[in-house]
N, C-alpha and C. Protein backbone atom coordinates (compact mmCIF):
# COMPACT_ATOMS: atom_id res chain seq x y z
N UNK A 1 -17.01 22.97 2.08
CA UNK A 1 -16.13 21.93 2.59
C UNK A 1 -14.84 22.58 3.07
N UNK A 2 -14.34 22.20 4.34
CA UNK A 2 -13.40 22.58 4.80
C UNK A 2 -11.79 22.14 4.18
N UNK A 3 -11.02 22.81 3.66
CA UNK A 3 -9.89 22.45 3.50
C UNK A 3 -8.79 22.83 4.46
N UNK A 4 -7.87 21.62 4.26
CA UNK A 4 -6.56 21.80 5.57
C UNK A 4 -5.58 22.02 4.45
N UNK A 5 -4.41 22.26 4.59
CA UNK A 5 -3.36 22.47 3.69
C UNK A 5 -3.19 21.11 2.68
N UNK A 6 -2.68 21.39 1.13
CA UNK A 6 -2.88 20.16 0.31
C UNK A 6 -4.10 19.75 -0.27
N UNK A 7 -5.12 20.41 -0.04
CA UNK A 7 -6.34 20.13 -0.09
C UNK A 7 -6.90 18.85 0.15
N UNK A 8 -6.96 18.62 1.22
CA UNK A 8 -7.46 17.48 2.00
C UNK A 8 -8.55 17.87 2.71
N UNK A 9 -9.68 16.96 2.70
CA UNK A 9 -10.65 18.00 3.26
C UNK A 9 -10.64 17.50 4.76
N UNK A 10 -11.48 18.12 5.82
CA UNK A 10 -10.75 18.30 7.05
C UNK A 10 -11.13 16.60 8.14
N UNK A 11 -12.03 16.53 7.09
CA UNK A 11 -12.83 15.18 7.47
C UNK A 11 -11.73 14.08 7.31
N UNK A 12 -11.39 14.04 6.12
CA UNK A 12 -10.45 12.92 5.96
C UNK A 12 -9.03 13.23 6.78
N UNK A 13 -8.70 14.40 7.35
CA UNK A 13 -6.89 14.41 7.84
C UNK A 13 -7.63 14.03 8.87
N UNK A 14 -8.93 13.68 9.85
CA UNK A 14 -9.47 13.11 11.55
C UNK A 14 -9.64 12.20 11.38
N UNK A 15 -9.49 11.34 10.32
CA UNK A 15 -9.89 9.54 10.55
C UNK A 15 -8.83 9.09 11.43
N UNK A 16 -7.48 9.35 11.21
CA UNK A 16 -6.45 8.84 11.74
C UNK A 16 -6.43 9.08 13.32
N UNK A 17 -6.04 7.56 13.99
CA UNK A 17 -6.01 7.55 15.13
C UNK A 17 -4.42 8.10 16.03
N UNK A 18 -3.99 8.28 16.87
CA UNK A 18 -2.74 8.79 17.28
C UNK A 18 -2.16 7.50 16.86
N UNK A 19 -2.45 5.78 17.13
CA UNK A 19 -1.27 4.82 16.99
C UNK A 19 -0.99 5.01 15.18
N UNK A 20 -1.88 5.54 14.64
CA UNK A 20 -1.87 5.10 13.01
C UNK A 20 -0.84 6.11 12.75
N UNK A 21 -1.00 7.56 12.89
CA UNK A 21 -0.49 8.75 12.93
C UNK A 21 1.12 8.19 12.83
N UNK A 22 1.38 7.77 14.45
CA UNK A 22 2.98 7.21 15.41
C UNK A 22 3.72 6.02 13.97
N UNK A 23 3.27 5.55 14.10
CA UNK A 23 2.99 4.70 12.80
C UNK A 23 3.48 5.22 10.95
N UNK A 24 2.47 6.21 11.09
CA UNK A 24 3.21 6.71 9.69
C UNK A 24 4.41 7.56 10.06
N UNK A 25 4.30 8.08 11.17
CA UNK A 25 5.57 8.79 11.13
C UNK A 25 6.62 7.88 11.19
N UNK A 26 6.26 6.65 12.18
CA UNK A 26 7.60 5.84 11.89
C UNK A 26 7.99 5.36 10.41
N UNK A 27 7.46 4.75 9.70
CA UNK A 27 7.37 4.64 8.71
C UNK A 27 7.91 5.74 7.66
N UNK A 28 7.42 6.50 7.91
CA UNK A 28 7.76 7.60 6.79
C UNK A 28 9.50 8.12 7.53
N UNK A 29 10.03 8.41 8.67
CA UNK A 29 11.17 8.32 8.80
C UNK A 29 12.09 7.37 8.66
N UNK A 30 11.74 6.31 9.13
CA UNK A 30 12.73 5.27 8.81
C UNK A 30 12.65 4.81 6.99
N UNK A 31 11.51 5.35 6.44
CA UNK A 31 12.34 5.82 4.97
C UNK A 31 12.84 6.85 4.17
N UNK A 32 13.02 7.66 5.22
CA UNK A 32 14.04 8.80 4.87
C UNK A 32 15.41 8.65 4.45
N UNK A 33 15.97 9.33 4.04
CA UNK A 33 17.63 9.43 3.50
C UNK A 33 18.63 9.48 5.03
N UNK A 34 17.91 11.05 6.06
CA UNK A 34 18.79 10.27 7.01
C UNK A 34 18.22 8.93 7.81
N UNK A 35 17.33 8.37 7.44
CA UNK A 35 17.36 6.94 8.36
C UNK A 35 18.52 5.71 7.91
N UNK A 36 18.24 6.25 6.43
CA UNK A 36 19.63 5.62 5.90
C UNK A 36 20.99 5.96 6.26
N UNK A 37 21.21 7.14 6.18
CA UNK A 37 22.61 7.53 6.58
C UNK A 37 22.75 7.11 8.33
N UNK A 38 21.69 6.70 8.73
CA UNK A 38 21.98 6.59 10.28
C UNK A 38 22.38 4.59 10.22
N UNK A 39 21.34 4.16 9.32
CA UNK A 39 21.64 2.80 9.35
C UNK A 39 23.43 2.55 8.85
N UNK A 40 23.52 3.27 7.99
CA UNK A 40 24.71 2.86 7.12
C UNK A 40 25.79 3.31 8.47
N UNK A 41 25.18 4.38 9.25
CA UNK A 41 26.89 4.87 10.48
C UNK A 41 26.32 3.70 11.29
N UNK A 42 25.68 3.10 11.75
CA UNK A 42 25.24 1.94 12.45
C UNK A 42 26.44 0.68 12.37
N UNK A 43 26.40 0.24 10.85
CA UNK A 43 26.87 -0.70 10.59
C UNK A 43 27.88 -0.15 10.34
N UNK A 44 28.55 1.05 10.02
CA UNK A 44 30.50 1.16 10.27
C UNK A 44 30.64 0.83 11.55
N UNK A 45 29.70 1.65 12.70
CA UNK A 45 30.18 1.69 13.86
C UNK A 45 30.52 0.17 14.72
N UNK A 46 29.19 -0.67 13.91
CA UNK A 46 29.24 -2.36 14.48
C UNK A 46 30.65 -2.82 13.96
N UNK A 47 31.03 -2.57 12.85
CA UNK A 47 32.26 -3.13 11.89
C UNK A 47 33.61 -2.62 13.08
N UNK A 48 33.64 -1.45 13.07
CA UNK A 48 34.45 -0.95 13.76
C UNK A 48 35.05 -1.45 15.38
N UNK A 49 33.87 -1.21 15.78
CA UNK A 49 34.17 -1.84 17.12
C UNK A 49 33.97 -3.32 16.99
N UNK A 50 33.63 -4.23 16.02
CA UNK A 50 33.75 -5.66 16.00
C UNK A 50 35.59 -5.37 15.52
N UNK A 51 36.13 -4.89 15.02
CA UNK A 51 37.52 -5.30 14.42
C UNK A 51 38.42 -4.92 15.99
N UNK A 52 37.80 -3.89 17.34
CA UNK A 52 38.23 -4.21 18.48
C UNK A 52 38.15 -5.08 19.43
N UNK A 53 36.84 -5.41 19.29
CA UNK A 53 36.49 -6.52 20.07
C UNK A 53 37.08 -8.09 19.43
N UNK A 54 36.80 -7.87 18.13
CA UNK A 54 37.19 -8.97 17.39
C UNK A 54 35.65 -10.12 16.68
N UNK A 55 35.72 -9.51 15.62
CA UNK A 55 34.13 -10.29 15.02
C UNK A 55 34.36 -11.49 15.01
N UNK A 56 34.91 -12.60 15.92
CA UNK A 56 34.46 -13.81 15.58
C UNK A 56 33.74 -13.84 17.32
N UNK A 57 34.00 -13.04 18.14
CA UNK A 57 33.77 -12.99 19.52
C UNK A 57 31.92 -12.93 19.30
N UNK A 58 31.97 -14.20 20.37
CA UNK A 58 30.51 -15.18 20.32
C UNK A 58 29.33 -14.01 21.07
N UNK A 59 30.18 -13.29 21.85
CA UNK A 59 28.70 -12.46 22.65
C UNK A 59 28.80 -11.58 22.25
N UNK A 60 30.06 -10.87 21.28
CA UNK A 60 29.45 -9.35 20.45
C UNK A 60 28.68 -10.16 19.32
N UNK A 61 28.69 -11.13 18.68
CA UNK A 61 27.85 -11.81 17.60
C UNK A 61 26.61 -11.96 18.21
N UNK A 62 26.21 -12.15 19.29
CA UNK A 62 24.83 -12.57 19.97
C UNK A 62 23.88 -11.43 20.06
N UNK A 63 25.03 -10.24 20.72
CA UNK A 63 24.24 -8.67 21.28
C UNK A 63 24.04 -8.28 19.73
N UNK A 64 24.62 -8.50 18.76
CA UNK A 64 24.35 -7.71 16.88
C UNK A 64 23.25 -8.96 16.49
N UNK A 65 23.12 -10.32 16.49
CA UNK A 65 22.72 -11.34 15.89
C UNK A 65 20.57 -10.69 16.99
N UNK A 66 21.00 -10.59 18.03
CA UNK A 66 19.64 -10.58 19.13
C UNK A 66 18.69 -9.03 18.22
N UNK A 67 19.93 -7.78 18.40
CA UNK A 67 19.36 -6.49 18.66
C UNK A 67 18.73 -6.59 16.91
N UNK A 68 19.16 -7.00 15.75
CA UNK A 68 18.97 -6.86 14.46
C UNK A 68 17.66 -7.96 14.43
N UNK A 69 17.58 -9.08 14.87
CA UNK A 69 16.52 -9.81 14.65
C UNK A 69 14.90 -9.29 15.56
N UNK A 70 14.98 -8.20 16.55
CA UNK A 70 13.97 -7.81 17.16
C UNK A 70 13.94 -6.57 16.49
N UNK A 71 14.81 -5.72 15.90
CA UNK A 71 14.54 -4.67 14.71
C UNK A 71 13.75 -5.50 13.57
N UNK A 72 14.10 -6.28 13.23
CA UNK A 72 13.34 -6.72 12.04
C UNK A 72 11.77 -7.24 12.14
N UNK A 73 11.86 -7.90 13.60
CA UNK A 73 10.91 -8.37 13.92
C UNK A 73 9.15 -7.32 13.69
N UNK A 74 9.91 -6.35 14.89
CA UNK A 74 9.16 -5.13 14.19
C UNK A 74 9.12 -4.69 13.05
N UNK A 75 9.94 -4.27 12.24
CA UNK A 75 9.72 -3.97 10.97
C UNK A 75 8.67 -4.71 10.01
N UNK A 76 8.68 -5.99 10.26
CA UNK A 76 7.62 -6.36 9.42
C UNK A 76 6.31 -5.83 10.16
N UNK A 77 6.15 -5.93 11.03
CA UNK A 77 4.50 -5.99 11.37
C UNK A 77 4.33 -4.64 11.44
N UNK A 78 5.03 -3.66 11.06
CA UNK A 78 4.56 -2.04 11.25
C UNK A 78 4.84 -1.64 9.72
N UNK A 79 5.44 -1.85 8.67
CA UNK A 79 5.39 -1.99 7.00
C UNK A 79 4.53 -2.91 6.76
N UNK A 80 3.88 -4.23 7.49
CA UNK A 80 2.51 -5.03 6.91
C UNK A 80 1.59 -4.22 7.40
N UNK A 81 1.46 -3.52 8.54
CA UNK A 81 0.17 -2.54 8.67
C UNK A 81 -0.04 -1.68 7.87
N UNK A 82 1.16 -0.77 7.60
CA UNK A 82 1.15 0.53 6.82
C UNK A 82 0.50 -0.03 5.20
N UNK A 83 0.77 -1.52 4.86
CA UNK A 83 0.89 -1.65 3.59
C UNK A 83 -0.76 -1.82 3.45
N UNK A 84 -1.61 -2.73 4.73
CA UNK A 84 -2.55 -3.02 4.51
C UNK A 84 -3.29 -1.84 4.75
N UNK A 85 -3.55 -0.92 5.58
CA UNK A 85 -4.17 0.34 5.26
C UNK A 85 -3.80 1.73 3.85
N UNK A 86 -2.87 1.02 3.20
CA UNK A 86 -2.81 1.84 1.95
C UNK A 86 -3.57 1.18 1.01
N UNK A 87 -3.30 -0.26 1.17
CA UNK A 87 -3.98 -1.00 0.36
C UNK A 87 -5.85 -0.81 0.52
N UNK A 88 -5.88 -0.60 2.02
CA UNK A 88 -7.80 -0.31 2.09
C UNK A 88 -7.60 0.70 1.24
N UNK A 89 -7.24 1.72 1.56
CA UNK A 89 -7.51 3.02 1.13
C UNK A 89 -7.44 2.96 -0.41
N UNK A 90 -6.80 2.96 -0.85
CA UNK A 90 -6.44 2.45 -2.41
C UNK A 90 -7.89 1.95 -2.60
N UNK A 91 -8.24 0.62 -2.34
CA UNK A 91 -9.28 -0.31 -2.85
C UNK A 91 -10.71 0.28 -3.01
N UNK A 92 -10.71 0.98 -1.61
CA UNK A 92 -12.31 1.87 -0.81
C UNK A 92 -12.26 3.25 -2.05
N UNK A 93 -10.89 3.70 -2.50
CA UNK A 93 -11.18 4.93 -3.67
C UNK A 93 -11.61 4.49 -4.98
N UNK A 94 -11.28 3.51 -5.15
CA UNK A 94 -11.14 2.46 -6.29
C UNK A 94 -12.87 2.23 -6.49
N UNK A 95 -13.07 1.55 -5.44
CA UNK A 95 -14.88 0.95 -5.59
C UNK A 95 -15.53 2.14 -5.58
N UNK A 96 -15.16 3.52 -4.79
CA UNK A 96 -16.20 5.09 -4.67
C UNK A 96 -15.80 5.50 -6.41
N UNK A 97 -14.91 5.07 -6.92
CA UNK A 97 -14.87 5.86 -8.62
C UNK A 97 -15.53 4.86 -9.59
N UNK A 98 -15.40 3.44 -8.80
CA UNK A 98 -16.31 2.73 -10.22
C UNK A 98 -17.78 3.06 -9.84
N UNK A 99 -18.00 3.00 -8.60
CA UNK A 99 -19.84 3.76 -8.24
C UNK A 99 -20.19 5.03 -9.46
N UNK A 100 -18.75 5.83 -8.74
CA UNK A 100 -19.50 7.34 -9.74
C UNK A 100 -19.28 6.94 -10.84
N UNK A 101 -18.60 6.64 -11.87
CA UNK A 101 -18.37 5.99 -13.27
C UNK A 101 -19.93 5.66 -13.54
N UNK A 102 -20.10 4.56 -12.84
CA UNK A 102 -21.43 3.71 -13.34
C UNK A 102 -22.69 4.87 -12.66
N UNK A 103 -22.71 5.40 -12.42
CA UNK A 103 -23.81 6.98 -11.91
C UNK A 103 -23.87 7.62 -13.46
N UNK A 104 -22.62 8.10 -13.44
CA UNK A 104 -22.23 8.97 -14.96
C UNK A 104 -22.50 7.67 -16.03
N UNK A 105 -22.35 6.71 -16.43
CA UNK A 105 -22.69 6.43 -17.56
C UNK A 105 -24.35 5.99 -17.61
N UNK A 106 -25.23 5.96 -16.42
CA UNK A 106 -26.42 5.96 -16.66
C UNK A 106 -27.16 7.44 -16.82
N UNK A 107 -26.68 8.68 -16.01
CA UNK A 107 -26.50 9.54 -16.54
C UNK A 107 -26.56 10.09 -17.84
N UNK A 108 -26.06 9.62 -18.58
CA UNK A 108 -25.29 9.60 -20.15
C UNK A 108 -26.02 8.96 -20.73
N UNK A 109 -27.13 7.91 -20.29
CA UNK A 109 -27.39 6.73 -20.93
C UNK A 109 -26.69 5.84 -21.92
N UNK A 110 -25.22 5.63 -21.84
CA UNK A 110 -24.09 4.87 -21.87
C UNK A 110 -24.34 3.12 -20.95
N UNK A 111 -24.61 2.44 -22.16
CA UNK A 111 -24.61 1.31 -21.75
C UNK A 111 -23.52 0.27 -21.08
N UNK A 112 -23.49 0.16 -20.06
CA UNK A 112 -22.93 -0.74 -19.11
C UNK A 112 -23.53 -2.22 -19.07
N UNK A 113 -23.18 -2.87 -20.38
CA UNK A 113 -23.71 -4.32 -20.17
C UNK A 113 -23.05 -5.15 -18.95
N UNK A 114 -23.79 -5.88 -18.41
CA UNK A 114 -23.21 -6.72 -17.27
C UNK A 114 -22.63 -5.86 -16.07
N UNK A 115 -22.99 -4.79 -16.06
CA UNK A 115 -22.29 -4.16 -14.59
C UNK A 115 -21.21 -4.16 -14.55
N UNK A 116 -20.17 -4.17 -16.33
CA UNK A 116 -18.77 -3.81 -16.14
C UNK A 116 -17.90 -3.12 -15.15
N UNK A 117 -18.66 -2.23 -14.70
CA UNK A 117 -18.25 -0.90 -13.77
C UNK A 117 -17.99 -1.35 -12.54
N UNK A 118 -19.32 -1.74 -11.78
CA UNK A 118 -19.26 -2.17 -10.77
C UNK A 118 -19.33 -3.52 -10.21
N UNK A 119 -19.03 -4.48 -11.31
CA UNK A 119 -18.85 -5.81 -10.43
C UNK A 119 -17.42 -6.51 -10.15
N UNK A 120 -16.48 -5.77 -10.02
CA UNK A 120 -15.58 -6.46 -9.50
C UNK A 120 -15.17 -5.50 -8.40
N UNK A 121 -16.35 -4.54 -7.32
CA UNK A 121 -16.29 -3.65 -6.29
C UNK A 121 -16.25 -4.65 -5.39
N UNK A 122 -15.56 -4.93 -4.37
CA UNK A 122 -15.12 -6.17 -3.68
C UNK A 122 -14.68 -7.28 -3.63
N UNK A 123 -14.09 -7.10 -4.88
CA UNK A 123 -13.23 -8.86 -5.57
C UNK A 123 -11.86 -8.93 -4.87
N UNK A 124 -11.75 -7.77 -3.67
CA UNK A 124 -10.41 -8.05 -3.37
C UNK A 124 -10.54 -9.32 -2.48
N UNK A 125 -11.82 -9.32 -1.86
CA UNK A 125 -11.81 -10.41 -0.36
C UNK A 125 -12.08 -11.96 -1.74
N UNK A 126 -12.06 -11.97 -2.34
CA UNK A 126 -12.53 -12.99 -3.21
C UNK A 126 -11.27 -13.77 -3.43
N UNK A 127 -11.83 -15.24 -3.72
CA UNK A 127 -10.48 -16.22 -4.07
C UNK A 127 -9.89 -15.52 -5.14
N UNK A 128 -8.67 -16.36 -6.09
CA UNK A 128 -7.70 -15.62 -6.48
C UNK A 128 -8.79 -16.23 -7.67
N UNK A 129 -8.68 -17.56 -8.13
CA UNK A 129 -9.75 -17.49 -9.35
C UNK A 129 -11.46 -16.88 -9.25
N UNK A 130 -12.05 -16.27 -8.73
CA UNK A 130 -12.96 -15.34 -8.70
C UNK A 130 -12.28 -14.58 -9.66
N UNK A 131 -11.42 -13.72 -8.87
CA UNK A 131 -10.06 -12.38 -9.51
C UNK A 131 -10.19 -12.46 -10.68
N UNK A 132 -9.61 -14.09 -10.77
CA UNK A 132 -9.11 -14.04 -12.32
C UNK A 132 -10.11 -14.32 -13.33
N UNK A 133 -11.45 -15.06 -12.78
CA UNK A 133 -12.22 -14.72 -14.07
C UNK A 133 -12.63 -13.03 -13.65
N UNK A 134 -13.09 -13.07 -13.02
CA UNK A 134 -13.26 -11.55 -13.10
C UNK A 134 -12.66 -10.74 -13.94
N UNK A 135 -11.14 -10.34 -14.11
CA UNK A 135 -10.66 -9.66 -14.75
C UNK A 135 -10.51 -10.35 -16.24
N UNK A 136 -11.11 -11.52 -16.11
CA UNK A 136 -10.46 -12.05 -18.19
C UNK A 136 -11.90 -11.27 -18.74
N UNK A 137 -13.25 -11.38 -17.47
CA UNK A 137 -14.63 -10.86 -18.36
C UNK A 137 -14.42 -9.23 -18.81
N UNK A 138 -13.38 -8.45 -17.90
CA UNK A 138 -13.45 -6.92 -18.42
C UNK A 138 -12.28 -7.16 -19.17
N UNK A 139 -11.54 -7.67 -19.27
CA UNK A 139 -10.67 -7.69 -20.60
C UNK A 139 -11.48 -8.45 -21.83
N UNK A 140 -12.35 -9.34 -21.78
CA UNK A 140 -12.93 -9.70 -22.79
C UNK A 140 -13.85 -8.59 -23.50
N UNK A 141 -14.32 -7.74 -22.76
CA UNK A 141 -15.62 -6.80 -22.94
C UNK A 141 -15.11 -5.55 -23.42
N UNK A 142 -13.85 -5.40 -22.55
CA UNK A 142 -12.78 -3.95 -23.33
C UNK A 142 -12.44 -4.57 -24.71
N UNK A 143 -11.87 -5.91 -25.03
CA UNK A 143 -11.77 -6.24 -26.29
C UNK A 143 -12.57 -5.85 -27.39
N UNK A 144 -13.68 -6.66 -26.92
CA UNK A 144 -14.65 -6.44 -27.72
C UNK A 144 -15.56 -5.22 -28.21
N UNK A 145 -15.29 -3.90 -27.07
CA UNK A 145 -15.73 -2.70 -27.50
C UNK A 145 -14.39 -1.75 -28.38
N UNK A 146 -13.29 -2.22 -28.15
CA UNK A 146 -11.68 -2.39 -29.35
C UNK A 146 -12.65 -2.75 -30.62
N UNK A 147 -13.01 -4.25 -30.67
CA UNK A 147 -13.57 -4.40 -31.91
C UNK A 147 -14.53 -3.84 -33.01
N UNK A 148 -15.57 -3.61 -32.00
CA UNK A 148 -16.79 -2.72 -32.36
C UNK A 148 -16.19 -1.20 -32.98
N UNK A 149 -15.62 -0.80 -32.25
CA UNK A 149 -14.94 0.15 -32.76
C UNK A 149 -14.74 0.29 -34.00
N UNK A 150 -13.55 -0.24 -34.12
CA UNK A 150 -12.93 -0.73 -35.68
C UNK A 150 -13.71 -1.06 -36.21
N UNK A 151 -14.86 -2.06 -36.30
CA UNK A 151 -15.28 -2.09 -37.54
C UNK A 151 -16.29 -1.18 -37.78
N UNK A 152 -16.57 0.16 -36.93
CA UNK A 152 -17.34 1.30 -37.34
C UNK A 152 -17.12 1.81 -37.87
């Protein structure tokens, strides 16, 4: 298997498309320290030249009130992308480790009553009460192997 620096293997650093790439880089700069220090000289510089112009003046309020609401505008929909492809990614590693888990405990011949392992591998697209019984049955079942325990 090919490794790229970080050990990433070479397969996974080519999924990414150039907009996804443009994307994290935006992302990942505009949460940098200087994106901050640039926002923060931003807003002296607006302060500043509003105390020449005079901040109650209706069209420097319009050109700051216009340019900040189409910054933001973007901002959400390029931090909701970034969030929802961390979130695949997250989920898709998540369901490939409960697979191998449940491989290895048949392996082992380690009993997996009810498909603990692998049945809540796609409960993300699921209503929220799916979710939630879902997760009371592996908290009931972790309980109960707590119990078993103890009284061994």
């Amino acid at each position: 298997m090919d490794d790229t620096s970080g050990g990433v293997p070479a397969a996974a650093a080519d999924q990414s498309t150039r907009l996804t790439r443009l994307i994290s880089d935006v992302t990942g700069w505009l949460g940098s320290f200087p994106a901050i220090l640039v926002s923060i000289s931003l807003v002296t510089i607006w302060f500043v030249g509003g105390i020449f112009v005079g901040l109650a003046n209706n069209t420097y309020q319009l050109v700051i009130n216009t340019g900040t609401t189409i910054i933001t505008f973007l901002m959400v929909f390029i931090i909701q992308n970034t969030q929802n492809r961390d979130g695949s990614a997250v989920q898709a590693k998540l369901d490939a480790q409960s697979e191998v888990l449940k491989l290895i405990a048949e392996k082992l011949d380690i009993e997996d009553d009810e498909d603990l392992l692998t049945r809540l591998v796609g409960v993300e697209d699921a209503p929220a009460d799916v979710i939630d019984r879902g997760q009371a049955k592996v908290r009931a079942a972790a309980g109960k192997k707590e119990t078993d325990k103890r009284a061994s």
